[in-house]
Protein backbone atom coordinates (compact mmCIF):
# COMPACT_ATOMS: atom_id res chain seq x y z
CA UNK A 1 34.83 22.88 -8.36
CA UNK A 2 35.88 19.17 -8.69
CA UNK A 3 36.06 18.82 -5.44
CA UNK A 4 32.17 19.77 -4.58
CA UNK A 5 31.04 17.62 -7.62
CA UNK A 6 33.64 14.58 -5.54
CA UNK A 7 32.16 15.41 -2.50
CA UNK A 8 28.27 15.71 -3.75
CA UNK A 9 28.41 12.85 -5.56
CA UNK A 10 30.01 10.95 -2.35
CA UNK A 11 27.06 12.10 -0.42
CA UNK A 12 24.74 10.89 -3.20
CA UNK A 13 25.86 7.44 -2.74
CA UNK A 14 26.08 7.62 0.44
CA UNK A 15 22.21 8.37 1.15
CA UNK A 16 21.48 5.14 -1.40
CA UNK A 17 23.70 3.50 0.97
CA UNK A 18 21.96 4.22 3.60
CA UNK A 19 19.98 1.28 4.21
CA UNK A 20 16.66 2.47 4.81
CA UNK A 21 13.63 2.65 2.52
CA UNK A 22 12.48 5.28 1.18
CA UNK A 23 8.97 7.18 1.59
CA UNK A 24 8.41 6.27 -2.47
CA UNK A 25 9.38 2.43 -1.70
CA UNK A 26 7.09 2.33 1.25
CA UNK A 27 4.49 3.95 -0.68
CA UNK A 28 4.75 0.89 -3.52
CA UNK A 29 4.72 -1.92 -0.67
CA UNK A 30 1.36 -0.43 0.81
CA UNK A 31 0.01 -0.07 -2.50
CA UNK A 32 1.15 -3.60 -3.69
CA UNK A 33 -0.62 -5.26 -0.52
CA UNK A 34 -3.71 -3.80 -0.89
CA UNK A 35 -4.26 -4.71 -4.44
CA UNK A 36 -3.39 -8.44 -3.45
CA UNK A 37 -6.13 -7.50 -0.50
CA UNK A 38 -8.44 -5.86 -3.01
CA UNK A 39 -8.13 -6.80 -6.20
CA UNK A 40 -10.78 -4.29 -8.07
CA UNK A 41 -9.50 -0.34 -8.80
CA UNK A 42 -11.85 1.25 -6.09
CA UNK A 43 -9.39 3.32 -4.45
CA UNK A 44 -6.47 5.24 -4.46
CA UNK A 45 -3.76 6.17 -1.92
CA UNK A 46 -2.98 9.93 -0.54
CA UNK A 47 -1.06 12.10 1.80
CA UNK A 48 1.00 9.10 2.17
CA UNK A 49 3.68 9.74 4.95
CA UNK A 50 6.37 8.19 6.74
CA UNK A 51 5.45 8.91 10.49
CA UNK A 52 8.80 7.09 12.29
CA UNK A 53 11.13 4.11 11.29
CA UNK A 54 13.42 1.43 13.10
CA UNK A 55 16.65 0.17 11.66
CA UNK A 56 16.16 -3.24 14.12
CA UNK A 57 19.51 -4.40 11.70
CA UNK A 58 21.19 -4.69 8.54
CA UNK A 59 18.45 -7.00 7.55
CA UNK A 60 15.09 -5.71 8.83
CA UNK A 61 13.08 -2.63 9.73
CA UNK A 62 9.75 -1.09 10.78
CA UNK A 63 7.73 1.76 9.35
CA UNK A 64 4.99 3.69 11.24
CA UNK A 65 3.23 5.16 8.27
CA UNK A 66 -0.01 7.01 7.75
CA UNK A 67 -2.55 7.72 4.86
CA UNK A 68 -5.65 7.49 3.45
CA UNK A 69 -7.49 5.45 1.28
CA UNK A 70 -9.89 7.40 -1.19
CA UNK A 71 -12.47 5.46 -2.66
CA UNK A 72 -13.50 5.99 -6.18
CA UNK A 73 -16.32 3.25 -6.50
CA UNK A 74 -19.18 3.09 -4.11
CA UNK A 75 -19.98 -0.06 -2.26
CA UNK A 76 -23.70 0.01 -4.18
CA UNK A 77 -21.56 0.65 -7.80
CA UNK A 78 -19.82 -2.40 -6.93
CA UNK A 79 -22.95 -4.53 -5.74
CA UNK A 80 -24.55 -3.27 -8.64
CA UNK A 81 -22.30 -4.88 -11.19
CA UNK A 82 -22.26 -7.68 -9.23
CA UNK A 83 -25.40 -8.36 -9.88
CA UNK A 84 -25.52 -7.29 -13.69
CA UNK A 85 -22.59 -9.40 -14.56
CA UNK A 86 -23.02 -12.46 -16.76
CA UNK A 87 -22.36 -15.80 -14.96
CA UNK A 88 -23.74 -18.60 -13.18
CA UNK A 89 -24.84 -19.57 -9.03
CA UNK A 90 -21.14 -19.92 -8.12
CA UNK A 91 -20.57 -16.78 -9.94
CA UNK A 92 -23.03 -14.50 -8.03
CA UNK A 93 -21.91 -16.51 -4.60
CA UNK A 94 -18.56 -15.33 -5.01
CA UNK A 95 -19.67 -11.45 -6.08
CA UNK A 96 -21.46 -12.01 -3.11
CA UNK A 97 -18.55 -13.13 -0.51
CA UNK A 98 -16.42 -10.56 -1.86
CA UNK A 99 -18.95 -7.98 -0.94
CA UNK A 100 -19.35 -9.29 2.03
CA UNK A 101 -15.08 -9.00 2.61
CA UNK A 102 -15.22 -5.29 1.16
CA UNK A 103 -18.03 -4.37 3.76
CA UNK A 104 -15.98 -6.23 6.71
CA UNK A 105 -12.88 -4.09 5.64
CA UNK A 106 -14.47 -0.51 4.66
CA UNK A 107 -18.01 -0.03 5.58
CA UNK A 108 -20.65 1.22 3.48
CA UNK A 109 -17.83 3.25 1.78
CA UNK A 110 -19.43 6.34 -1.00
CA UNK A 111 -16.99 7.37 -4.10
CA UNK A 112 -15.34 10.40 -2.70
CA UNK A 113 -15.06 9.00 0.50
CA UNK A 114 -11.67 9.13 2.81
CA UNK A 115 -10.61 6.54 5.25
CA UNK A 116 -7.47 7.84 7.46
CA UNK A 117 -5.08 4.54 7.71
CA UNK A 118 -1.77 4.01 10.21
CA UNK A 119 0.03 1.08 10.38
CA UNK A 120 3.69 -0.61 11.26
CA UNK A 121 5.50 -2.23 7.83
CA UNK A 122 7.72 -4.66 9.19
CA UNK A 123 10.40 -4.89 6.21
CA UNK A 124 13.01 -7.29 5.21
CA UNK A 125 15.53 -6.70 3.20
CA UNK A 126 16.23 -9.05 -0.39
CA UNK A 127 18.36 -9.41 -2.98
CA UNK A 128 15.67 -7.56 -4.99
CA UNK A 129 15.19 -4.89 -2.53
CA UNK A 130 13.12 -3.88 0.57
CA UNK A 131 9.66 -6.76 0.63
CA UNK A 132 7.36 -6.98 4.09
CA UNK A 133 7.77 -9.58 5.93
CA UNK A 134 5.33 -12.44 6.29
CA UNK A 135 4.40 -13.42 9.67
């Protein structure tokens, strides 16, 4: 008995060891960039998955991941309160621009709507942790 708790809690640090991020940490890096891309709530993230990854070294690695984006605003919710909110010209110019940068990135996106995504993370790895790297 002590030797399968040795031996299973060996394997547990081994796997943290392991050097690679996880599906859950790749999850928090997508989700992290796109709120620094979009900074209003109108989506969420699902069927997030892990479709292949590349240890290039101790220090960096790739992702191919996959998911999709569902929104939970409408593009006409979001131009609506644009217009309703209190504020002056420079106000309503920059409602505008950022309307402009949502339609540019998503369409004419409805609430309910679901927009498959891929992409390749290229990852670094920190003192803090896994981070993507910045071209």
């Amino acid at each position: 008995m002590k030797r399968i708790l040795i031996l299973l809690g060996l394997s547990f640090f081994l796997a943290a060891c392991s050097g690679k991020p996880s599906v859950s940490e790749l999850e928090k890096l997508v989700a992290i960039e796109l709120k620094a891309n979009t900074p209003q709530a109108i989506f969420s993230i699902e069927n997030f998955k892990k479709i292949d990854g590349l240890q290039q070294d101790a220090q960096h690695y790739s992702a191919d991941v996959s998911y999709e984006l569902v929104f939970n605003k409408s593009l006409q919710d979001i131009a609506t309160q644009a217009q309703q909110a209190p504020g002056g010209a420079l106000d309503k110019l920059g409602a505008g621009m950022n309307l402009v940068s949502l339609t540019l990135l998503y369409g004419d996106f409805k609430v309910g709507d679901r927009l498959p995504r891929q992409q390749t993370l290229n990852l670094v790895k920190s003192e803090n942790g896994w981070r993507l790297a910045r071209e």
